[in-house]
C-alpha atoms as a PDB file:
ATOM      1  CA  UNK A   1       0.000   0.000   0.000  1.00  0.00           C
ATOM      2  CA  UNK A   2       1.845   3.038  -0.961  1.00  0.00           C
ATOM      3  CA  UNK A   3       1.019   5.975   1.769  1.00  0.00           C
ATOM      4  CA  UNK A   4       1.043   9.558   0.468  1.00  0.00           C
ATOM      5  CA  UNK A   5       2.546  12.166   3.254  1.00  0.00           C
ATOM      6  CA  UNK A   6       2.979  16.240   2.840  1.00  0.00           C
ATOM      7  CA  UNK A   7       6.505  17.176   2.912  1.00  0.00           C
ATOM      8  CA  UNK A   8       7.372  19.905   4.947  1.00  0.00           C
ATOM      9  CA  UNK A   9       9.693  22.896   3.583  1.00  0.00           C
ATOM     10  CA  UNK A  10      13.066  23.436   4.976  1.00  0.00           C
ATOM     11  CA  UNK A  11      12.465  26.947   4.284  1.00  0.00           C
ATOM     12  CA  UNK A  12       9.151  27.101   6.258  1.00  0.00           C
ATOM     13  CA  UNK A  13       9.196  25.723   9.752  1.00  0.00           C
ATOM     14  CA  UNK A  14       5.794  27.160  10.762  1.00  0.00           C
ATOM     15  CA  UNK A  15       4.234  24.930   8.216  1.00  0.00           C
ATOM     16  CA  UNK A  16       2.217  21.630   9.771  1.00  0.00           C
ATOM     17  CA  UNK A  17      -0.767  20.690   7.902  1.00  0.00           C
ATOM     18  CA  UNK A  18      -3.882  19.956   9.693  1.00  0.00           C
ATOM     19  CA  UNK A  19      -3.713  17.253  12.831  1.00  0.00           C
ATOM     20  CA  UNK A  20      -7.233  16.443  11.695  1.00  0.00           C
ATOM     21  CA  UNK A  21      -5.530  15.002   8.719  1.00  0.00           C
ATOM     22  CA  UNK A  22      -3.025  12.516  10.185  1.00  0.00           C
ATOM     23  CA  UNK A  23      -3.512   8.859   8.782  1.00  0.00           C
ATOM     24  CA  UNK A  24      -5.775   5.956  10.739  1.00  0.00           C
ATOM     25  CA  UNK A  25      -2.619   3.381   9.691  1.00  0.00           C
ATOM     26  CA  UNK A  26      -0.335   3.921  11.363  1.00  0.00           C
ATOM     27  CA  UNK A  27      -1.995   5.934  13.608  1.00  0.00           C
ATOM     28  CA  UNK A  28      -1.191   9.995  13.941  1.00  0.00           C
ATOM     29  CA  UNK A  29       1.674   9.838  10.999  1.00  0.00           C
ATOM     30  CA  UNK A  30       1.417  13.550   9.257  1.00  0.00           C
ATOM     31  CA  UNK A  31       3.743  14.529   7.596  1.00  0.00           C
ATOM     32  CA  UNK A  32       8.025  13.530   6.517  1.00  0.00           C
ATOM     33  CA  UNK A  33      10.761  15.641   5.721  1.00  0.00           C
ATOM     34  CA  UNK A  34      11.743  19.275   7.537  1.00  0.00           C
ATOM     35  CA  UNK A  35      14.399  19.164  10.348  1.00  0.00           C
ATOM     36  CA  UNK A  36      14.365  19.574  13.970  1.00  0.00           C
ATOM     37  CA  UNK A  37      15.333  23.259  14.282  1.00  0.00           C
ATOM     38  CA  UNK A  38      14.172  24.557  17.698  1.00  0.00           C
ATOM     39  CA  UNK A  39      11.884  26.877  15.529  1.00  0.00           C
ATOM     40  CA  UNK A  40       9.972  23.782  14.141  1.00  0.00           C
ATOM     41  CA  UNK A  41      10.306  21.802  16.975  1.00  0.00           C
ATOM     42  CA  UNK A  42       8.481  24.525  18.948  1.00  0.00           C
ATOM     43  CA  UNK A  43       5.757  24.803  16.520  1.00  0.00           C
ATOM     44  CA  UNK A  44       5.322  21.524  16.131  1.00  0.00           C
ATOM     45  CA  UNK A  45       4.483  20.813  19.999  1.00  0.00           C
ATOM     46  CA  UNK A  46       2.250  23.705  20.134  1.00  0.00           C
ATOM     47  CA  UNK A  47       0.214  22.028  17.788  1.00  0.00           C
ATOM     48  CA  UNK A  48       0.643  18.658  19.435  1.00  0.00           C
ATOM     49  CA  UNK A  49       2.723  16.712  16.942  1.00  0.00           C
ATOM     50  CA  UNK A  50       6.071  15.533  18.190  1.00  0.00           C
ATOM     51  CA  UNK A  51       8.902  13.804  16.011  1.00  0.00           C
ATOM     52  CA  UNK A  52       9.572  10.167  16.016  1.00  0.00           C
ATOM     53  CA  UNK A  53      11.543   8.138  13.540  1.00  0.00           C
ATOM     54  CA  UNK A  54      14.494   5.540  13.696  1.00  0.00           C
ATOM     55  CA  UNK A  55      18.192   5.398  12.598  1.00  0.00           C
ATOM     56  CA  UNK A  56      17.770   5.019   8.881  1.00  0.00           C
ATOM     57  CA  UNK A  57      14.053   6.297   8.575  1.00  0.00           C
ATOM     58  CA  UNK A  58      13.608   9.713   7.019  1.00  0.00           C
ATOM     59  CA  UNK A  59      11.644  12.450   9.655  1.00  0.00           C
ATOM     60  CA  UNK A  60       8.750  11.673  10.395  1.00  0.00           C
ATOM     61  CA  UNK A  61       5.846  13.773  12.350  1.00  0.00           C
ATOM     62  CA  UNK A  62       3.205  12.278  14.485  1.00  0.00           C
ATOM     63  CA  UNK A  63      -0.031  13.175  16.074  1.00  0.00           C
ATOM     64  CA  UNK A  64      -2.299   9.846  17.025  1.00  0.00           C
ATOM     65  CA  UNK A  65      -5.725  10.010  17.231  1.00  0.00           C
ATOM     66  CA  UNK A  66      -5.340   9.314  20.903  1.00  0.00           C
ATOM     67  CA  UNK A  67      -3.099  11.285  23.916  1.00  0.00           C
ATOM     68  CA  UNK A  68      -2.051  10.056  27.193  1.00  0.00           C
ATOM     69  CA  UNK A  69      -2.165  12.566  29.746  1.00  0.00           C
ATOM     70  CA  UNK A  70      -1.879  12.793  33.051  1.00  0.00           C
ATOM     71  CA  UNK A  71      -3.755  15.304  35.529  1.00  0.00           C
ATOM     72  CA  UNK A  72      -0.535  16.375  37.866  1.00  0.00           C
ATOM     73  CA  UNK A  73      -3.151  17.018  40.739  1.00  0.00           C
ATOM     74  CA  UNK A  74      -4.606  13.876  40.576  1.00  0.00           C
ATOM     75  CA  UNK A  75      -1.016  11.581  40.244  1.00  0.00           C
ATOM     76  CA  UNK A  76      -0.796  10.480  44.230  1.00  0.00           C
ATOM     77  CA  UNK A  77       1.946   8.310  45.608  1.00  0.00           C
ATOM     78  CA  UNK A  78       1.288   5.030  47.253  1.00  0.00           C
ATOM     79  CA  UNK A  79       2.400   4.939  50.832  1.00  0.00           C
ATOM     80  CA  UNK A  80       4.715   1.928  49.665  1.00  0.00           C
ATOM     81  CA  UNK A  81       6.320   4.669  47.333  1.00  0.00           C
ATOM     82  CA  UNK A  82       6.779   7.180  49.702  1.00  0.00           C
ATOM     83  CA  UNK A  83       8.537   4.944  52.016  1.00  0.00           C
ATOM     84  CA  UNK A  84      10.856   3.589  49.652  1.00  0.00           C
ATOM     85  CA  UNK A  85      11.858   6.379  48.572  1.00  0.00           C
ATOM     86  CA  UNK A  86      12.643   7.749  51.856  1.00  0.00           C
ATOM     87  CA  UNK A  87      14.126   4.357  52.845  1.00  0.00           C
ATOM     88  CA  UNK A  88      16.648   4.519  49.876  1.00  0.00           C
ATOM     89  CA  UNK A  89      17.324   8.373  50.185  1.00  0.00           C
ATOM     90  CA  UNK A  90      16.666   9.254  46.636  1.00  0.00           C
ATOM     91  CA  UNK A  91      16.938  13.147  45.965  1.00  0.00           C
ATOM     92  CA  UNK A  92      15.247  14.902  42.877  1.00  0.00           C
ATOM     93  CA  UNK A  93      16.565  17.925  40.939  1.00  0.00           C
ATOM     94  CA  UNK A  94      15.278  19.740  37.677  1.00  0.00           C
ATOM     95  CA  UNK A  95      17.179  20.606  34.987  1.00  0.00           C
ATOM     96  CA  UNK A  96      20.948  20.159  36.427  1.00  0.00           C
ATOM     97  CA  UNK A  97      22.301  17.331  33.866  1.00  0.00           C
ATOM     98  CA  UNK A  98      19.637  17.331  30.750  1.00  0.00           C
ATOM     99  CA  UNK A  99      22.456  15.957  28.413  1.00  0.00           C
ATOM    100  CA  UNK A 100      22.544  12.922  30.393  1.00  0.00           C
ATOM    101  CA  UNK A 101      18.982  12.058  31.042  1.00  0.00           C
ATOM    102  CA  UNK A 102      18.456  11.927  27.598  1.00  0.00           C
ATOM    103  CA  UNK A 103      21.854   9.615  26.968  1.00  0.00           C
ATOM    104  CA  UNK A 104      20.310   7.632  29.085  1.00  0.00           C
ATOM    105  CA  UNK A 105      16.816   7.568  27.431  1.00  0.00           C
ATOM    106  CA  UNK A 106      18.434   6.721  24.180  1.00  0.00           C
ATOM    107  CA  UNK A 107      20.545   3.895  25.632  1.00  0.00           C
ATOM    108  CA  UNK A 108      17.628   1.823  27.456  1.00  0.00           C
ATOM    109  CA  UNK A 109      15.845   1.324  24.101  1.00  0.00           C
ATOM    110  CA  UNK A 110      18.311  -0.952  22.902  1.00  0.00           C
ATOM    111  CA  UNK A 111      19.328  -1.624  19.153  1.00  0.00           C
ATOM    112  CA  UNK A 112      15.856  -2.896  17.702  1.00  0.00           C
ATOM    113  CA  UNK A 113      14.065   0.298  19.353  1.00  0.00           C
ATOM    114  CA  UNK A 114      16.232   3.347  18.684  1.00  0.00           C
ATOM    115  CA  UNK A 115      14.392   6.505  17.987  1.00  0.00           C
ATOM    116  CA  UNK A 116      16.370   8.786  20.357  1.00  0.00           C
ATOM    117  CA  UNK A 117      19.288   9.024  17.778  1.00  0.00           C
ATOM    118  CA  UNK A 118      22.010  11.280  17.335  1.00  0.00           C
ATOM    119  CA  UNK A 119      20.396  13.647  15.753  1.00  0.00           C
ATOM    120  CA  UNK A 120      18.017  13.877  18.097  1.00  0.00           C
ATOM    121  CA  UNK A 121      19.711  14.139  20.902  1.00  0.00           C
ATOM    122  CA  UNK A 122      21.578  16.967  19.332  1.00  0.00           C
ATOM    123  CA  UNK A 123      18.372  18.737  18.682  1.00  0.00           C
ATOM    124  CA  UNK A 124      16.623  18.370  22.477  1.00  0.00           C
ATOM    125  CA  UNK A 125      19.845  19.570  23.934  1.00  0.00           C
ATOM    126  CA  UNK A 126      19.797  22.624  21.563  1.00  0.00           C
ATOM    127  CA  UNK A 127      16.222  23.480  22.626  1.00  0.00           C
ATOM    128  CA  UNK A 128      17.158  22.593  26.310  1.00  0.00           C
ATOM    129  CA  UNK A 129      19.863  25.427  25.897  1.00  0.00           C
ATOM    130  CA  UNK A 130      17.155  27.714  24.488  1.00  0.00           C
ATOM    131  CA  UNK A 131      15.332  26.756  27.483  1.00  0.00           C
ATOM    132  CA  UNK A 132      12.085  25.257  26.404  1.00  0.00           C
ATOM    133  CA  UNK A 133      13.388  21.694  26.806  1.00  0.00           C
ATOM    134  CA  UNK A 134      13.557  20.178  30.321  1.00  0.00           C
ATOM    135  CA  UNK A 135      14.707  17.277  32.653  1.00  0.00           C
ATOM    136  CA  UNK A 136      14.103  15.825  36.231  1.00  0.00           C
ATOM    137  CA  UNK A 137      16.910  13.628  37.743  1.00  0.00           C
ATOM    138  CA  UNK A 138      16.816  11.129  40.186  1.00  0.00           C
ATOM    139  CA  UNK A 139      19.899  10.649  42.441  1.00  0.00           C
ATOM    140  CA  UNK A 140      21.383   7.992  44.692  1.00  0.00           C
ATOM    141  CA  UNK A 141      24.228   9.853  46.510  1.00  0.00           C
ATOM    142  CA  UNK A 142      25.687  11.111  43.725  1.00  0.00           C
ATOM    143  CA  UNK A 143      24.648   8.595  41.417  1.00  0.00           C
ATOM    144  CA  UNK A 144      21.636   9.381  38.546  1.00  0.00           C
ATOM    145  CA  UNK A 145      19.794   6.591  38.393  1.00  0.00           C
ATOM    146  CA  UNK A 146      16.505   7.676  36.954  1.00  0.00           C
ATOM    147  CA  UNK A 147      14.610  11.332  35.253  1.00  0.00           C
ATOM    148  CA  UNK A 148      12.509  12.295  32.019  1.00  0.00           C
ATOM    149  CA  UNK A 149      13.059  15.094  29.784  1.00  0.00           C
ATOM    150  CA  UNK A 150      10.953  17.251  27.502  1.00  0.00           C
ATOM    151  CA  UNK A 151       9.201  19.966  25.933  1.00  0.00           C
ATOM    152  CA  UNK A 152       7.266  23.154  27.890  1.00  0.00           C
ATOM    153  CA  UNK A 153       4.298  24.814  25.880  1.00  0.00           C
ATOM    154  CA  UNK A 154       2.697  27.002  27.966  1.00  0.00           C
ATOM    155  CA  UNK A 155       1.492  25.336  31.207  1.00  0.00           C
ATOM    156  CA  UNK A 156       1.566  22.041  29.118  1.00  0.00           C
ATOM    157  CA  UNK A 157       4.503  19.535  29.835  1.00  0.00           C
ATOM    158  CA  UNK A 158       5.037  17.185  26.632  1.00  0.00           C
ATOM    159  CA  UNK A 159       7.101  14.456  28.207  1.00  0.00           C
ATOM    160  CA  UNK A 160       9.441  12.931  26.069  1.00  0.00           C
ATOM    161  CA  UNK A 161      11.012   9.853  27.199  1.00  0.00           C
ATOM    162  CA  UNK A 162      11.896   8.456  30.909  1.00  0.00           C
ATOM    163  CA  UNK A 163      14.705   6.079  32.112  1.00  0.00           C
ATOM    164  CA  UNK A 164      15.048   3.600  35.404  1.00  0.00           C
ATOM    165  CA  UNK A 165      17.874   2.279  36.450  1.00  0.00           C
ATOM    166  CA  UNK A 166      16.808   1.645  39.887  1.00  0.00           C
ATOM    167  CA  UNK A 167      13.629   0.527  41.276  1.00  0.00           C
ATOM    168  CA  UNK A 168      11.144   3.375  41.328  1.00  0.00           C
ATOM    169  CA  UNK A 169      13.167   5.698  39.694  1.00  0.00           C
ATOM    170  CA  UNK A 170      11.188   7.340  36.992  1.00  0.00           C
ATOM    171  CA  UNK A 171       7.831   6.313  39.075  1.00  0.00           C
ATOM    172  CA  UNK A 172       9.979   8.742  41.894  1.00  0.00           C
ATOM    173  CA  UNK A 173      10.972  11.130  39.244  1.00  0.00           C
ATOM    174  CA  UNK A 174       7.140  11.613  37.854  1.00  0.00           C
ATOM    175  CA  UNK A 175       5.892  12.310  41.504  1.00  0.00           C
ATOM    176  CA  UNK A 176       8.109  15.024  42.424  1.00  0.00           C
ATOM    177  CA  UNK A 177       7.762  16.576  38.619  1.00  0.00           C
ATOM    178  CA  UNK A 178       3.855  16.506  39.017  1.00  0.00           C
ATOM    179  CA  UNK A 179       3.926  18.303  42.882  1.00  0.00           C
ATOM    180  CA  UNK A 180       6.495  20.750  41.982  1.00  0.00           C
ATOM    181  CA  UNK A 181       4.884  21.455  38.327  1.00  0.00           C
ATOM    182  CA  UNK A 182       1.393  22.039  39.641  1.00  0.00           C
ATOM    183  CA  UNK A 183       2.917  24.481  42.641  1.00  0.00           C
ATOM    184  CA  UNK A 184       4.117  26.410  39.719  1.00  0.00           C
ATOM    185  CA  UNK A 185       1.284  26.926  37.134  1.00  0.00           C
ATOM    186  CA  UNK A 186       1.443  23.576  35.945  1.00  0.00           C
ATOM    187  CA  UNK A 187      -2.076  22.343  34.503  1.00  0.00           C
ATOM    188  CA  UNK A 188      -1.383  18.857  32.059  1.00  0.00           C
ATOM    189  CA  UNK A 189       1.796  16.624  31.172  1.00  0.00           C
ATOM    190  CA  UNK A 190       0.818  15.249  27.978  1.00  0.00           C
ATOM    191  CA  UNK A 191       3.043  11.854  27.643  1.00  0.00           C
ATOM    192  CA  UNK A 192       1.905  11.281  23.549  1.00  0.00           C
ATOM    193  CA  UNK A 193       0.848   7.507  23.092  1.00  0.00           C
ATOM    194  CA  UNK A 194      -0.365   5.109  25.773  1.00  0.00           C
ATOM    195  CA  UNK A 195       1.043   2.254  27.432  1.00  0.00           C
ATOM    196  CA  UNK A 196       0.848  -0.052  30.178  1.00  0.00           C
ATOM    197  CA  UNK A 197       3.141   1.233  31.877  1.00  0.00           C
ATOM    198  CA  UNK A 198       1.762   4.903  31.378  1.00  0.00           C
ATOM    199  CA  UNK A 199      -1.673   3.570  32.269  1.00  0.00           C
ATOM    200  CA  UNK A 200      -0.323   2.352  35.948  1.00  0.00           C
ATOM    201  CA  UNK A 201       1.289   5.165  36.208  1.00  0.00           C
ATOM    202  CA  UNK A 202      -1.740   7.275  36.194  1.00  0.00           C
ATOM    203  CA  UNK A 203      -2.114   8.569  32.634  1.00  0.00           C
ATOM    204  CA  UNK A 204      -5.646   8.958  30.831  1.00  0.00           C
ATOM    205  CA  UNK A 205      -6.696   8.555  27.198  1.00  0.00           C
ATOM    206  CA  UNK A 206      -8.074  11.739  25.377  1.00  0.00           C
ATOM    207  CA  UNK A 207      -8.985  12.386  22.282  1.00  0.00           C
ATOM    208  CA  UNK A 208      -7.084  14.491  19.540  1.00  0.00           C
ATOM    209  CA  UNK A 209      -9.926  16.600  19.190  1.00  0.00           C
ATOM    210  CA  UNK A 210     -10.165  16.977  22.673  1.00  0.00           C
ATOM    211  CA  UNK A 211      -6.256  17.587  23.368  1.00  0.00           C
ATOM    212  CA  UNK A 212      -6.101  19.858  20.592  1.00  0.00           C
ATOM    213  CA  UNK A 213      -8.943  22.088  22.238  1.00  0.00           C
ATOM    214  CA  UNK A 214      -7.225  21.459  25.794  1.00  0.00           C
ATOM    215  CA  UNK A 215      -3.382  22.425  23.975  1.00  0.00           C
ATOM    216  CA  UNK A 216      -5.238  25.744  22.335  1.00  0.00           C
ATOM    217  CA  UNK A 217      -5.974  27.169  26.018  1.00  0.00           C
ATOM    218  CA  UNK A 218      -2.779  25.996  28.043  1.00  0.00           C
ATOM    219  CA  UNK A 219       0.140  27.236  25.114  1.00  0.00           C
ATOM    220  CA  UNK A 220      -1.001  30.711  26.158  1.00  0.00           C
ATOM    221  CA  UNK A 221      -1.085  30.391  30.132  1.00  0.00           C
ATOM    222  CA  UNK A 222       1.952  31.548  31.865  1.00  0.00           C
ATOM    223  CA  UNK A 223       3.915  29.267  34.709  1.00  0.00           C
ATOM    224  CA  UNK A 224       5.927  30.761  37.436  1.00  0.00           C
ATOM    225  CA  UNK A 225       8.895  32.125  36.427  1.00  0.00           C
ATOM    226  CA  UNK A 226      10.870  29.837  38.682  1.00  0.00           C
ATOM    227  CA  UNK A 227       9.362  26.478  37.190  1.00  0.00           C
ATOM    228  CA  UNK A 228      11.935  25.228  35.276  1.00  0.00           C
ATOM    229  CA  UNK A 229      15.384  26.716  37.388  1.00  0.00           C
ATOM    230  CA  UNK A 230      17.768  24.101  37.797  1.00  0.00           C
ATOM    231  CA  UNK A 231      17.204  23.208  41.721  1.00  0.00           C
ATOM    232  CA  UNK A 232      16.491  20.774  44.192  1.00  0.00           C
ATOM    233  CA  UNK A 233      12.804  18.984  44.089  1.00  0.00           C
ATOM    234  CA  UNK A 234      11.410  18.797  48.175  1.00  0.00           C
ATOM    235  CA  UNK A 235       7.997  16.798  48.431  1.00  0.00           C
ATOM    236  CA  UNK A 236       6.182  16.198  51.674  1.00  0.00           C
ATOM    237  CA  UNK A 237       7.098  12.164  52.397  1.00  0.00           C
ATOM    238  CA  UNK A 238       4.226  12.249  55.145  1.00  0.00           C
END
């Protein structure tokens, strides 16, 4: 079945044709071609299509017909969580080593599921530097052993990726992003496609008609200035 996809100008990176017109199979592929520029990259989230592509696969642009979100006020720790957290003295930051959360991310896909490639990687740190690209860390000592990186539009969070090299790592890293994102402004993390794991994790399906609606209102709100400083998470563990 040959599949027929716009091709997006080099020269044009406000250009995205209409989500409404993504393809059924597979589901929420839009468009091919383009680059990751931080200009394109940024419009591109704030109309709710990310990139996604492997090693020797030409760019491609997604936006499925359904999101996972999750609702940072309603994401509440287990009691089991809390304590073994506390028990193994993990410490959260934000944004204090982006370049190697996202080394990480790329590494625990393994050779059959690469999609973070070089090129990629090189393009999210760019952004990061241009601050609209984020990360939360996990620590052990001095040790990161878990954190998730990605992309602010207005009081949206599109999450990216996540790594876990301990147990309850990224589960530890999501908890203390949700608290401290909603004390700032915060209002949605949008985490693109469901999973299981997302699912148990907390993370709702909504439509694209729906998110798009939701994404139209939240690009324009305004956070707290002091959201995304590179700092220290605290929780209460009570």
């Amino acid at each position: 079945m040959t599949i027929y996809l716009p091709p997006l100008d080099d020269n044009n990176p406000d250009f995205f044709p209409p989500v409404s017109s993504a393809l059924e199979e597979p589901d929420g592929l839009l468009a091919i071609g383009g680059d990751l520029s931080p200009e394109r990259l940024r419009v591109a989230y704030s109309k709710g299509i990310f990139p996604w592509f492997g090693e020797d696969e030409p760019l491609l642009w997604w936006s499925p017909a359904e999101r996972a979100v999750i609702d940072p006020i309603a994401f509440v720790p287990s009691r089991s969580l809390k304590k073994y957290v506390r028990k193994q003295g993990y410490r959260v930051s934000i944004n204090r080593a982006f370049e190697q959360v996202i080394q990480h991310c790329a590494l625990i896909r393994g050779e059959n599921q690469v999609w973070i490639t070089p090129e990629m990687r090189e393009a999210y740190i760019r952004l990061h530097q241009l601050g609209s690209a984020h990360s939360v860390e996990v620590w052990q000592e001095d040790e990161l052993i878990g954190g998730l990186y990605g992309v602010n539009v207005g009081s949206l969070f599109c999450g990216e990726s996540m790594f876990s090299l301990k147990t309850n790592a990224s589960k530890t890293a999501l908890w203390y992003f949700c608290e401290h994102f909603r004390h700032h402004g915060g209002k949605l993390i949008d985490c693109q496609m469901m999973t299981d794991h997302l699912a148990s994790l907390g993370a709702e399906p909504v439509q694209r008609h729906d998110f798009t609606l939701l994404l139209s209102e939240l690009k324009h709100q305004i956070t707290d200035a002091s959201l995304f400083r590179s700092q220290w998470i605290h929780v209460n563990h009570g």
